[in-house]
C-alpha atoms as a PDB file:
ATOM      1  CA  UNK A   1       0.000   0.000   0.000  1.00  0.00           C
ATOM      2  CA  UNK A   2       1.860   3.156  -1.434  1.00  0.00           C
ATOM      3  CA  UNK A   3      -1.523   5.449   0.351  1.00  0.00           C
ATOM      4  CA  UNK A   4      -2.041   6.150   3.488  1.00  0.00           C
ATOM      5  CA  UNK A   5      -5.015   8.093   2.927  1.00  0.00           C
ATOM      6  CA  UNK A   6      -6.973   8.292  -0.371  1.00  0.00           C
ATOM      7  CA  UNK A   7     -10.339  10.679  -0.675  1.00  0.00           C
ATOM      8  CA  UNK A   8     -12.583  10.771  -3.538  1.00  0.00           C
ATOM      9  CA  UNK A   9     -14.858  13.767  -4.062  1.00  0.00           C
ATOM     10  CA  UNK A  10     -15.040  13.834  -0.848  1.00  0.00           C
ATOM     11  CA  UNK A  11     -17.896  16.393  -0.105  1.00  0.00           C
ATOM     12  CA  UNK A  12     -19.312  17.872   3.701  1.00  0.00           C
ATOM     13  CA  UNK A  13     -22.276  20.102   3.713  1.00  0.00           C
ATOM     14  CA  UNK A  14     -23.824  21.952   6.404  1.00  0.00           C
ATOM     15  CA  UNK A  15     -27.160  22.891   5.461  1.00  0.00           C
ATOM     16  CA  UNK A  16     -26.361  25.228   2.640  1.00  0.00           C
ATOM     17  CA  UNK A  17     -22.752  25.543   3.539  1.00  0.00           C
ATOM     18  CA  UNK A  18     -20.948  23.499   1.455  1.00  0.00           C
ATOM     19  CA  UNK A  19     -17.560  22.889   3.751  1.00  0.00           C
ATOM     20  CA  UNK A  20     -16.223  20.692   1.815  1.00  0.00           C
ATOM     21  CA  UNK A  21     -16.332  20.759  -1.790  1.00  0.00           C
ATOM     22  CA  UNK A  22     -15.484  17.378  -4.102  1.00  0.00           C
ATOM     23  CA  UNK A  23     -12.317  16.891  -2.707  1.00  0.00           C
ATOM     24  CA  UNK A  24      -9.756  14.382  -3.705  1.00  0.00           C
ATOM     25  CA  UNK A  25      -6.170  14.052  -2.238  1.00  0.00           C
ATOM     26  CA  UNK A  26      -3.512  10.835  -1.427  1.00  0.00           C
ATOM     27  CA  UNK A  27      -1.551  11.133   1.150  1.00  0.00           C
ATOM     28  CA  UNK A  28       1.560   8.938   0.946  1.00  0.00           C
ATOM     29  CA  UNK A  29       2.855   6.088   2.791  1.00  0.00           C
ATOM     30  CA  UNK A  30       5.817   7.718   5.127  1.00  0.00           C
ATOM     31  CA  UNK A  31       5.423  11.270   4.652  1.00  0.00           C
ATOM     32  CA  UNK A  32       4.458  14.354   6.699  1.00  0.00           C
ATOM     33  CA  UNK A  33       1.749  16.053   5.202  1.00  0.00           C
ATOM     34  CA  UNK A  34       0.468  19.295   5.270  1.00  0.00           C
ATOM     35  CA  UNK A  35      -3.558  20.089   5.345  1.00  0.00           C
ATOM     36  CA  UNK A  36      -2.623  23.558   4.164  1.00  0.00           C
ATOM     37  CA  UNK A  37      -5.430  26.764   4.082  1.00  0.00           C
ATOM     38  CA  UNK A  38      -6.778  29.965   5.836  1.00  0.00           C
ATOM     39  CA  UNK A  39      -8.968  29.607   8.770  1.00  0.00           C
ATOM     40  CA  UNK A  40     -12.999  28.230   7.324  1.00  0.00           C
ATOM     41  CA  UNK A  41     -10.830  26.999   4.642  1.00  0.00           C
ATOM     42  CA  UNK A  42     -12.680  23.228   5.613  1.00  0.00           C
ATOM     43  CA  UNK A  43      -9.305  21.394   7.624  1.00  0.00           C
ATOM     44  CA  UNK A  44     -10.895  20.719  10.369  1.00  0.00           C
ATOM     45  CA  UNK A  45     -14.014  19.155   8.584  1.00  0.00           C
ATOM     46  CA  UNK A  46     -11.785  17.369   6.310  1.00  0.00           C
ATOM     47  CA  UNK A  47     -10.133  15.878   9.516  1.00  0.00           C
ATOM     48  CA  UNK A  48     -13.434  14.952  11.289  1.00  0.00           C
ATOM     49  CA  UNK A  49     -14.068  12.785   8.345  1.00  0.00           C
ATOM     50  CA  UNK A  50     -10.861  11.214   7.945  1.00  0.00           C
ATOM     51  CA  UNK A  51     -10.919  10.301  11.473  1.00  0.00           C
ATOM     52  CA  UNK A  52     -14.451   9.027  11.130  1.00  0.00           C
ATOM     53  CA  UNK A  53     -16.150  11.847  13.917  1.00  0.00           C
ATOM     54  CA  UNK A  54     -18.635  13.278  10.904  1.00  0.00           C
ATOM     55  CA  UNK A  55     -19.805  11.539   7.582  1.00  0.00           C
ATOM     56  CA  UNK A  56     -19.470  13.264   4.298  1.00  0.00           C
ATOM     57  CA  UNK A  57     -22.537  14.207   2.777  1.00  0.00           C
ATOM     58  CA  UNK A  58     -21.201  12.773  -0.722  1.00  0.00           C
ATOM     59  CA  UNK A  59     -17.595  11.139  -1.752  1.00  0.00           C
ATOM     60  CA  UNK A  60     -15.852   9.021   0.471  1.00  0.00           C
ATOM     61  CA  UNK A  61     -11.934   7.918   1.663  1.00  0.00           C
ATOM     62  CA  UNK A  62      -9.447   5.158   2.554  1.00  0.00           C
ATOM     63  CA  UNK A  63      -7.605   5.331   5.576  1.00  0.00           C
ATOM     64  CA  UNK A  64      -4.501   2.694   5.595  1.00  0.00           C
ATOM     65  CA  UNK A  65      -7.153   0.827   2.689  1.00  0.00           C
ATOM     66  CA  UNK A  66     -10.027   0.718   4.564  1.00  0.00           C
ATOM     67  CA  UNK A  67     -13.358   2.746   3.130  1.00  0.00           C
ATOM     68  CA  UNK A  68     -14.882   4.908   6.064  1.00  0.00           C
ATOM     69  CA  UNK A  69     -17.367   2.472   6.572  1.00  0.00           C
ATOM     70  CA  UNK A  70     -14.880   0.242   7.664  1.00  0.00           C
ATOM     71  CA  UNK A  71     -12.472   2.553   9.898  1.00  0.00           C
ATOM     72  CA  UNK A  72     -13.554  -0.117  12.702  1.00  0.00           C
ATOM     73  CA  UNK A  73     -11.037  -2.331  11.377  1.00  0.00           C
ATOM     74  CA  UNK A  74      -8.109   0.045  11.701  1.00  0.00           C
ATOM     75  CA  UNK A  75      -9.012   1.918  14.003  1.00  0.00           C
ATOM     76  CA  UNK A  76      -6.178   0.525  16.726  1.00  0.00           C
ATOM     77  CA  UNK A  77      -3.578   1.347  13.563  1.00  0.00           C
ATOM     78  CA  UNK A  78      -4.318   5.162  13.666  1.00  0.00           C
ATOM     79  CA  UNK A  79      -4.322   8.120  16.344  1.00  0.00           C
ATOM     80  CA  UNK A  80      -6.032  11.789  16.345  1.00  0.00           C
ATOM     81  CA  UNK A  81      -5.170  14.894  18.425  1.00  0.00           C
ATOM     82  CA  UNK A  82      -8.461  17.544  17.658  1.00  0.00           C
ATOM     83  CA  UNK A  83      -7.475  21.199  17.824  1.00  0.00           C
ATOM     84  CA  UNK A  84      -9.145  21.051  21.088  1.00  0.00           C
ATOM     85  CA  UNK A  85      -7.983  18.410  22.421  1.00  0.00           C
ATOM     86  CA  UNK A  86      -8.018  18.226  26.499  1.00  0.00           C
ATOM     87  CA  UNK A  87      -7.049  15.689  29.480  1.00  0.00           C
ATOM     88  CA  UNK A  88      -9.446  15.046  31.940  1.00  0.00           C
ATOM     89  CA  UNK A  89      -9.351  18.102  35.198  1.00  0.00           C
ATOM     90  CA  UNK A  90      -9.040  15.616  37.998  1.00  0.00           C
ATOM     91  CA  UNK A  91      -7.201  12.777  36.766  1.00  0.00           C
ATOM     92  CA  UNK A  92      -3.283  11.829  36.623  1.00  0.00           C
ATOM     93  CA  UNK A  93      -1.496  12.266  32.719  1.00  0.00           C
ATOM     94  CA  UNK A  94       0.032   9.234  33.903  1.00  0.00           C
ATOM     95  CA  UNK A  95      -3.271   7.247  34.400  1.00  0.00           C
ATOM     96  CA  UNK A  96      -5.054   8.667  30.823  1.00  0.00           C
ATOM     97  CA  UNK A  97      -2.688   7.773  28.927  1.00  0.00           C
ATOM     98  CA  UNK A  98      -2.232   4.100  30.487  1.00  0.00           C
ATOM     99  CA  UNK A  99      -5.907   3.517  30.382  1.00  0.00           C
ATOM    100  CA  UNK A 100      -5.394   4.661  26.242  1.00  0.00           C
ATOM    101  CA  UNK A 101      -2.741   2.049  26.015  1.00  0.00           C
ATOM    102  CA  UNK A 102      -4.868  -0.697  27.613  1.00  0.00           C
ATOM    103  CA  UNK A 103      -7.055   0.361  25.479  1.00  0.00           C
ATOM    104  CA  UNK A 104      -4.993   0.021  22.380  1.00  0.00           C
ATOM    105  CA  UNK A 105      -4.968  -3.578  23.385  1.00  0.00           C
ATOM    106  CA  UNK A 106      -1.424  -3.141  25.428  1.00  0.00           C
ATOM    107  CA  UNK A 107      -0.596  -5.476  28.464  1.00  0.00           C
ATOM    108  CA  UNK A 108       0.051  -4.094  31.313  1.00  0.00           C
ATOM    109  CA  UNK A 109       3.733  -4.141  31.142  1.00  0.00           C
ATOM    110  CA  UNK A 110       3.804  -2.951  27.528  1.00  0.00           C
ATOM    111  CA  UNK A 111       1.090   0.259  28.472  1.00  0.00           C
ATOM    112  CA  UNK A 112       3.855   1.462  31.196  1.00  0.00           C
ATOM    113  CA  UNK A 113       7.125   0.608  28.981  1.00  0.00           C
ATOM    114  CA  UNK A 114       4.920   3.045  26.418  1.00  0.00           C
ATOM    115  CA  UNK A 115       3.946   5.704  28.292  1.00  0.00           C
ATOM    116  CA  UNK A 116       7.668   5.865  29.939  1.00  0.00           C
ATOM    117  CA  UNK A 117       8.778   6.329  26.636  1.00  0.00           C
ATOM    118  CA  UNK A 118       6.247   8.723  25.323  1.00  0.00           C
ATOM    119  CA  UNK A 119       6.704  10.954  28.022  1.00  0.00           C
ATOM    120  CA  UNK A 120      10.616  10.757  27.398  1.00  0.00           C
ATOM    121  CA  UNK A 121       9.655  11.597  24.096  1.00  0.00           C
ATOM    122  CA  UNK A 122       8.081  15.372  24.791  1.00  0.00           C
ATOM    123  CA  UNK A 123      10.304  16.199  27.539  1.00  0.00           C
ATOM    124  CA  UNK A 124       7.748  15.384  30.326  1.00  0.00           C
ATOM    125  CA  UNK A 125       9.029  12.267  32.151  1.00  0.00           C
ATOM    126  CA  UNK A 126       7.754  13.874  35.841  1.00  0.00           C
ATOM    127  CA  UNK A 127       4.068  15.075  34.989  1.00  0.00           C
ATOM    128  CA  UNK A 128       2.848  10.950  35.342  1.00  0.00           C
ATOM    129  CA  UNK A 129       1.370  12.288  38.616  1.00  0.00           C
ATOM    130  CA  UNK A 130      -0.217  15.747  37.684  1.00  0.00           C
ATOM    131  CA  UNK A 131      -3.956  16.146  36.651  1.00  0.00           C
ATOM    132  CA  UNK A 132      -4.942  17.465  33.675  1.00  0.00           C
ATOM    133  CA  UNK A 133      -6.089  21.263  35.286  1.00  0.00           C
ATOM    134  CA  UNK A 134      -2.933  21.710  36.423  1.00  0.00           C
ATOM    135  CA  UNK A 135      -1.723  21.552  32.510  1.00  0.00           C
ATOM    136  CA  UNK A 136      -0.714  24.640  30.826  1.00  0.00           C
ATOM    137  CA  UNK A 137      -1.707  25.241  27.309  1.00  0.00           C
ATOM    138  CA  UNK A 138       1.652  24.151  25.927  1.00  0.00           C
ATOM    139  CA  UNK A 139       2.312  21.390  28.316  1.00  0.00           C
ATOM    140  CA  UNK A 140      -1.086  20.033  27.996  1.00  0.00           C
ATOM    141  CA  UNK A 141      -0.254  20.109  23.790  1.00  0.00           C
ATOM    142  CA  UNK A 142       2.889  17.953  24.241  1.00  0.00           C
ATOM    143  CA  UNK A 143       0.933  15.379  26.410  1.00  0.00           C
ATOM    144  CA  UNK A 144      -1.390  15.200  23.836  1.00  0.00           C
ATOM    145  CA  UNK A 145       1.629  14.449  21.336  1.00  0.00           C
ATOM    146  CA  UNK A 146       2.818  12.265  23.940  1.00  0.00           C
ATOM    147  CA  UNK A 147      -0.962  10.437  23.729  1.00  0.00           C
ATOM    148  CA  UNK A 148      -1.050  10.759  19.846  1.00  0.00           C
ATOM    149  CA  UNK A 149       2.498   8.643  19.145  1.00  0.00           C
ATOM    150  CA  UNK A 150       1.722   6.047  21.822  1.00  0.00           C
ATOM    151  CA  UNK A 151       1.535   2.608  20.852  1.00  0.00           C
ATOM    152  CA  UNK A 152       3.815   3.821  17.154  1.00  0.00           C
ATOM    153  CA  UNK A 153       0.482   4.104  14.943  1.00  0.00           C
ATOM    154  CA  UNK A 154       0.562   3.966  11.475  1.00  0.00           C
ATOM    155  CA  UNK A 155      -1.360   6.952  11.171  1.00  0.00           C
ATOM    156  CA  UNK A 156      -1.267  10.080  13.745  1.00  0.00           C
ATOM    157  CA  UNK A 157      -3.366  13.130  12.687  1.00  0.00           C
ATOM    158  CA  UNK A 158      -2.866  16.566  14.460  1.00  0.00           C
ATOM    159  CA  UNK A 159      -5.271  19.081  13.901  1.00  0.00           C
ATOM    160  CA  UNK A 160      -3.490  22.900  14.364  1.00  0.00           C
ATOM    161  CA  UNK A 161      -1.094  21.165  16.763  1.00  0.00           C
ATOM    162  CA  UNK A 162       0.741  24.559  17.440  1.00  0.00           C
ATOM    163  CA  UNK A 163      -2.857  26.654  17.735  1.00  0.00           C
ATOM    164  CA  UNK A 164      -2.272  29.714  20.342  1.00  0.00           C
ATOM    165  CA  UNK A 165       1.262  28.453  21.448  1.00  0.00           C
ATOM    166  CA  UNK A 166       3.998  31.620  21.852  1.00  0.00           C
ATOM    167  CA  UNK A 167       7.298  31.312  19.668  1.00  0.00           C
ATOM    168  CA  UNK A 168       9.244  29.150  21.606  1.00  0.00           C
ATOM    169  CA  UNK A 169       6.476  26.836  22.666  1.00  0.00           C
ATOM    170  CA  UNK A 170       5.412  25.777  19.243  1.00  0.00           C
ATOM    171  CA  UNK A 171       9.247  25.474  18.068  1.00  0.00           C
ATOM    172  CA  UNK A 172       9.349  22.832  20.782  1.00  0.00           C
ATOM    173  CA  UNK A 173       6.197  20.942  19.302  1.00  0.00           C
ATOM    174  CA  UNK A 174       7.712  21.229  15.771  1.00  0.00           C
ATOM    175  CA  UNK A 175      11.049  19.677  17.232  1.00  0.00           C
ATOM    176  CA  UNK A 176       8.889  16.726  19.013  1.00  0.00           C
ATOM    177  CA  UNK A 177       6.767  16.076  16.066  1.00  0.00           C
ATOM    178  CA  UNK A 178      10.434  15.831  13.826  1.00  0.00           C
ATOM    179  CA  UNK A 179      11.475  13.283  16.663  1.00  0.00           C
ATOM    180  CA  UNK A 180       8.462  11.258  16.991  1.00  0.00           C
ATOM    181  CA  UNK A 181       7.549  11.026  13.468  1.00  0.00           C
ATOM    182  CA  UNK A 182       9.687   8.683  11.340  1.00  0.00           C
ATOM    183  CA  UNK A 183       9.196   6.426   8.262  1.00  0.00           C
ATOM    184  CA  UNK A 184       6.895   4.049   9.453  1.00  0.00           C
ATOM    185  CA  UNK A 185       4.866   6.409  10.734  1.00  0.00           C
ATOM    186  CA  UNK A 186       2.337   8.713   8.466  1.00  0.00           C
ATOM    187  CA  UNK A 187       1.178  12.316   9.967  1.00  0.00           C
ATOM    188  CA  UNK A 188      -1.344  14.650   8.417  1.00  0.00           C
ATOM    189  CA  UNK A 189      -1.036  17.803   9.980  1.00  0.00           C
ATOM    190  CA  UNK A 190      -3.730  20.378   9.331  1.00  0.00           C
ATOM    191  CA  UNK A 191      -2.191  23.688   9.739  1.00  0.00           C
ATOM    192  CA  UNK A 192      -2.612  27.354   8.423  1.00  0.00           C
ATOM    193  CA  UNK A 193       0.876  27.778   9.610  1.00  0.00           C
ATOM    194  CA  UNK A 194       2.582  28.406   6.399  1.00  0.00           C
ATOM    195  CA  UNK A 195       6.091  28.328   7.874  1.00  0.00           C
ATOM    196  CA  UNK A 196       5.092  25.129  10.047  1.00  0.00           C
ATOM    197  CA  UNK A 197       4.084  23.039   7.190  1.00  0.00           C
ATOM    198  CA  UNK A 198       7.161  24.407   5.788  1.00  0.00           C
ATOM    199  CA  UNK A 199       9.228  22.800   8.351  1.00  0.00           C
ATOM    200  CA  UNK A 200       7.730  19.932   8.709  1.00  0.00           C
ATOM    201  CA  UNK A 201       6.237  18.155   5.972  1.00  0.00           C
ATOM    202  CA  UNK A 202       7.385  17.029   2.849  1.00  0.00           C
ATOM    203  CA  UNK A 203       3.664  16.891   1.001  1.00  0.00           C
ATOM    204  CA  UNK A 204       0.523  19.098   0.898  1.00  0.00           C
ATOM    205  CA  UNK A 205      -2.732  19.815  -0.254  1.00  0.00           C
ATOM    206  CA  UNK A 206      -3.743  23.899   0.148  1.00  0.00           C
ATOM    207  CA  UNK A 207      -7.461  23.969   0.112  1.00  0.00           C
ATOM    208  CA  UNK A 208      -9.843  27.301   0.185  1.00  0.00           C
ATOM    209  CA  UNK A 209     -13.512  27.584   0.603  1.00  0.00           C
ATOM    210  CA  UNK A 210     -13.593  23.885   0.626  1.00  0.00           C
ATOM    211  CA  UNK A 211     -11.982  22.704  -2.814  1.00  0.00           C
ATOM    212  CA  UNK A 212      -8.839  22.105  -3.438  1.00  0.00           C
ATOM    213  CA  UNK A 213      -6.145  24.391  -5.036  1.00  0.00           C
ATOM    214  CA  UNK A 214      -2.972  22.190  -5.237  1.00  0.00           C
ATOM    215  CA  UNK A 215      -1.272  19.402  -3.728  1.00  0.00           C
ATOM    216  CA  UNK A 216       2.267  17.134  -4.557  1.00  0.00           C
ATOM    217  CA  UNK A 217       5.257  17.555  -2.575  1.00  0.00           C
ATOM    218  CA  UNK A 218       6.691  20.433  -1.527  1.00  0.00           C
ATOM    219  CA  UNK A 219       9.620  20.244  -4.233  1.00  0.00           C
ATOM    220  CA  UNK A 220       6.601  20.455  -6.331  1.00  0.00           C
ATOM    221  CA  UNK A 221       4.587  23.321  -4.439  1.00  0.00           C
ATOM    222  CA  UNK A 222       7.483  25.463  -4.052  1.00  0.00           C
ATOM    223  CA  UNK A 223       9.065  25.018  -7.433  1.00  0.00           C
ATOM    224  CA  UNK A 224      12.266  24.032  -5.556  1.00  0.00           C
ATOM    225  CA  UNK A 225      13.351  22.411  -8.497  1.00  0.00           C
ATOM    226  CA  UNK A 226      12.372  25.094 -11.235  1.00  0.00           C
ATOM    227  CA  UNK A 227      13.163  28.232  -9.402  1.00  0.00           C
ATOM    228  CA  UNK A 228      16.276  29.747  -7.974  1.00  0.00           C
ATOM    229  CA  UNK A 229      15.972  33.341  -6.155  1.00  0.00           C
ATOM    230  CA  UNK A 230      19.372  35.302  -5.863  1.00  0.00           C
ATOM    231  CA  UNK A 231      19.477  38.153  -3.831  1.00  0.00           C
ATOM    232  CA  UNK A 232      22.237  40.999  -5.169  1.00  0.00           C
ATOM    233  CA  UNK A 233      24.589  43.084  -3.034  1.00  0.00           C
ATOM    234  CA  UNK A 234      25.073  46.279  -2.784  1.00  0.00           C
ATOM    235  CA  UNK A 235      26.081  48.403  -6.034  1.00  0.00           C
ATOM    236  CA  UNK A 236      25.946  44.994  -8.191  1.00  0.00           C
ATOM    237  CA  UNK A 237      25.890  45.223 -11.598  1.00  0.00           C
ATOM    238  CA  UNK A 238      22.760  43.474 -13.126  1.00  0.00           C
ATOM    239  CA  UNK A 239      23.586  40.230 -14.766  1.00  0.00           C
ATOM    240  CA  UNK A 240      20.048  39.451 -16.114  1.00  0.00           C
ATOM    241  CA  UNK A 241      20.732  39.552 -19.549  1.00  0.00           C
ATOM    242  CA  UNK A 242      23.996  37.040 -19.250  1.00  0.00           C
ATOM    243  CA  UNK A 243      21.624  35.262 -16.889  1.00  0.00           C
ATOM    244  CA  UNK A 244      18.819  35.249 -19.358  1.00  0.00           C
ATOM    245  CA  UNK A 245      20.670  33.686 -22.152  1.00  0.00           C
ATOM    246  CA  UNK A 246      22.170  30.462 -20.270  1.00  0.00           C
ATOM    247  CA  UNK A 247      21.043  27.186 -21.726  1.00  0.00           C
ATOM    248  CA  UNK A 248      17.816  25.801 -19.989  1.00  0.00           C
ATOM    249  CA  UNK A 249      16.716  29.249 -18.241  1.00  0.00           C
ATOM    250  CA  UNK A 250      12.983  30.166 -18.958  1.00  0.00           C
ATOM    251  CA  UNK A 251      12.861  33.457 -17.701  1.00  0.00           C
ATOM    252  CA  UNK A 252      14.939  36.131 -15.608  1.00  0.00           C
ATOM    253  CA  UNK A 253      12.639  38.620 -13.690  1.00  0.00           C
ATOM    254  CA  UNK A 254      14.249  41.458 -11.456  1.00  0.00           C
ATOM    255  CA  UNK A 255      12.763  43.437  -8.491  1.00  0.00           C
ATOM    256  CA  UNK A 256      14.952  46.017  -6.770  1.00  0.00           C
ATOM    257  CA  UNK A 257      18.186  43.862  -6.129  1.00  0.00           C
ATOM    258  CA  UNK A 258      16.058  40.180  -6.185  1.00  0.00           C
ATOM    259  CA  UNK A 259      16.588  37.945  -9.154  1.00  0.00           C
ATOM    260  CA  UNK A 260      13.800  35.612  -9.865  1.00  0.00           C
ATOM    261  CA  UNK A 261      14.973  32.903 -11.985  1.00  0.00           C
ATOM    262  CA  UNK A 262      13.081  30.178 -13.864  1.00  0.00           C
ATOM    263  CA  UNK A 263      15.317  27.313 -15.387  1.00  0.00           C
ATOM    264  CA  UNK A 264      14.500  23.671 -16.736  1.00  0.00           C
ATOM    265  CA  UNK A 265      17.416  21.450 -16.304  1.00  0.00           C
ATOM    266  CA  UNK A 266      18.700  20.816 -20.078  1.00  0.00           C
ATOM    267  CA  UNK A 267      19.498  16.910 -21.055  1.00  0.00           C
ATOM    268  CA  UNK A 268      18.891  15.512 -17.958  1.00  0.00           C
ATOM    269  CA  UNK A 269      21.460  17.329 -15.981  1.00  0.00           C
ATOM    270  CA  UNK A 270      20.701  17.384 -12.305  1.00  0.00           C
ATOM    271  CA  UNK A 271      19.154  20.531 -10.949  1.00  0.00           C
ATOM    272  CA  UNK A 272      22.112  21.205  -8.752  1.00  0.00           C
ATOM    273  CA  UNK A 273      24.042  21.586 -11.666  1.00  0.00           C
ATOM    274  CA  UNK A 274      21.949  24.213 -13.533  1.00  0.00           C
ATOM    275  CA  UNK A 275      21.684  26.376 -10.108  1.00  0.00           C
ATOM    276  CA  UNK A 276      25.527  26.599 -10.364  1.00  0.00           C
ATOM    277  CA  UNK A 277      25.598  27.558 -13.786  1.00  0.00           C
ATOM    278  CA  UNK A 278      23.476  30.435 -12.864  1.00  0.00           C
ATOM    279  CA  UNK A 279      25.542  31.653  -9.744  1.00  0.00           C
ATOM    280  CA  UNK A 280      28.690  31.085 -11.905  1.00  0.00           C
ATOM    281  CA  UNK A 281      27.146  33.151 -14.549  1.00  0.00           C
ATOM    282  CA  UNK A 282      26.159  36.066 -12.135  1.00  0.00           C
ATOM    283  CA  UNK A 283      29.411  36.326 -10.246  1.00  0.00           C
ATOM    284  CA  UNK A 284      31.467  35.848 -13.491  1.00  0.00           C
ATOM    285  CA  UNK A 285      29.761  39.052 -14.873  1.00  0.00           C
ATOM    286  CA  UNK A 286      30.295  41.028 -12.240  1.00  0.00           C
ATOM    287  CA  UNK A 287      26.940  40.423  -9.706  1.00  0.00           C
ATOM    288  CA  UNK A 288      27.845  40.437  -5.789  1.00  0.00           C
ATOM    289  CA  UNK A 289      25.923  37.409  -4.451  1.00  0.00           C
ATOM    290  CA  UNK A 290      24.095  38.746  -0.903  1.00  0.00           C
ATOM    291  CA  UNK A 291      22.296  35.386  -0.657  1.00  0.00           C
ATOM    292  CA  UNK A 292      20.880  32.470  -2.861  1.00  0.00           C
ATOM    293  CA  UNK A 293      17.508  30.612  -2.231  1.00  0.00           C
ATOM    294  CA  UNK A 294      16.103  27.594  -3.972  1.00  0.00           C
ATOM    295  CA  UNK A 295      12.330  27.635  -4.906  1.00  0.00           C
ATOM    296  CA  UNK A 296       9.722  30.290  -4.235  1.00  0.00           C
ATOM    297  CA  UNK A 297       8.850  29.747  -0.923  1.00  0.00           C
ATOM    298  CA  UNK A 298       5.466  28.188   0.561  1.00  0.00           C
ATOM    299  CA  UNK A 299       3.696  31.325   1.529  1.00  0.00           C
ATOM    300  CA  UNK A 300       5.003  33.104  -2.135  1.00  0.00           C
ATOM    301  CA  UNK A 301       3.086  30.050  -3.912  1.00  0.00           C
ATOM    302  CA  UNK A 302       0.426  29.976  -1.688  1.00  0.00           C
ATOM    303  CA  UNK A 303      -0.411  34.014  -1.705  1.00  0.00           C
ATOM    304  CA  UNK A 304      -0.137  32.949  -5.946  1.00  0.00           C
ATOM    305  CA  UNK A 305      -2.422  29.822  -5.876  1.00  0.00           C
ATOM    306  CA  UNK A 306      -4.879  31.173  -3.286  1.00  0.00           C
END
């Protein structure tokens, strides 16, 4: 199975609010994707469906091959962390997320081995013993990291996982998420983060109002491959025109002291190789190199597509 999860005009309607609009994305085995769009964009719908809270209206998905009729029969492969998400006031962390293991169909010994380790895993090996209204925002998002990776699903879905943290906070969620996710494990983050799905994923789907815009990886998205921004400094000559008649460059577009260049690789040379030619070109004319970028950027190509 090369799909995690597969939709299919997958459609949500709310009375006359159409939420979700025919949509169809695969998210593949191994990666860390991105559920990319502005806030009412339909994410969070999206998610309730793939995690089998809501039915669509019309469409339908596969989640690790099963239709969402069937969930029931992966359901033990796959974890979910709403936006929301919140441990019980008067109970232990400790005890919640031993009672998800057993759950999960753990032994006893196994449910404490894994919640030792997940705890390890967000930094939190001494809140076993504190109850969930004692819980700041932030710490009560990495327990619920720590209860989304336990048991090493195939499938962990985080809804806005960094929703309303400060700076530092949310860099230590990304940082957790990049530890506890690896290749056996898919994650669909939904996110209108544009430098967080940056970060962290390596596919993406940007949706608005419901349908979707664009998805592929983020080589793809960002035109890493097709796109090299060069940055001139100070007093530089220009070198678009030397720039512009290279072998394999498309187009040569300058703003203020920003170089914008659009290249196809020619005979099957690899991309790094084309790049080169174009710095070489630059500096060889003349050009004082401030700084050198591959790709346009996610929120460039997003602000484009959207």
């Amino acid at each position: 199975m090369d799909t995690a999860i597969r939709t299919q005009s997958l459609t949500k309607r709310f009375g006359n609010l159409t939420a979700v609009d025919s949509l169809d994305i695969e998210v593949p085995v191994g990666s860390v994707f991105g559920l990319l769009g502005p806030n009412g964009a339909g994410k969070t719908t999206t998610f309730s469906m793939i995690c089998g809270f809501i039915r669509p209206s019309n469409g339908d998905a596969w989640v690790l091959g099963e239709r969402l009729a069937n969930l029931g029969r992966v359901i033990n492969r796959l974890s979910a962390l709403p936006q929301d998400a919140r441990f019980h006031p008067s109970r232990k962390v400790g005890d919640v997320l031993n009672y998800f293991a057993r759950m999960g169909g753990m032994d006893r010994a196994l449910a404490k081995s894994e919640v030792s380790r997940v705890l390890d895993a967000v930094g939190m090996t001494d809140a076993a013993n504190m109850r969930g209204n004692t819980l700041s925002h932030g710490m009560a998002k990495r327990l619920g990291l720590a209860q989304a990776f336990l048991g090493k699903p195939d499938l962990v879905l985080l809804d806005e996982p960094t929703e309303g943290l400060d700076p530092k906070s949310a860099h230590t969620i990304r940082e957790i998420i990049k530890t506890l996710a690896t290749q056996h494990t898919t994650v669909l983050i939904s996110s209108h983060n544009l430098a967080e799905v940056q970060e962290l994923c390596d596919h993406a789907a940007i949706i608005d109002h419901g349908r979707l815009v664009r998805t592929g990886s983020l080589a793809d998205l960002t035109m890493t491959n097709e796109v090299v921004i060069i940055t001139l400094g100070q007093d530089s000559p220009d070198p678009t025109q030397y720039i512009a008649d290279q072998p394999g460059v498309k187009d040569v577009q300058k703003k203020d002291n920003r170089l914008r260049v659009t290249f196809n690789p020619v005979d099957g040379e690899p991309v790094e190789t084309m790049v080169t030619l174009i710095i070489r070109t630059a500096i060889e004319n003349g050009a004082y190199i401030g700084e050198v970028s591959r790709g346009s950027g996610l929120e460039e190509r997003y602000l484009e597509l959207t």
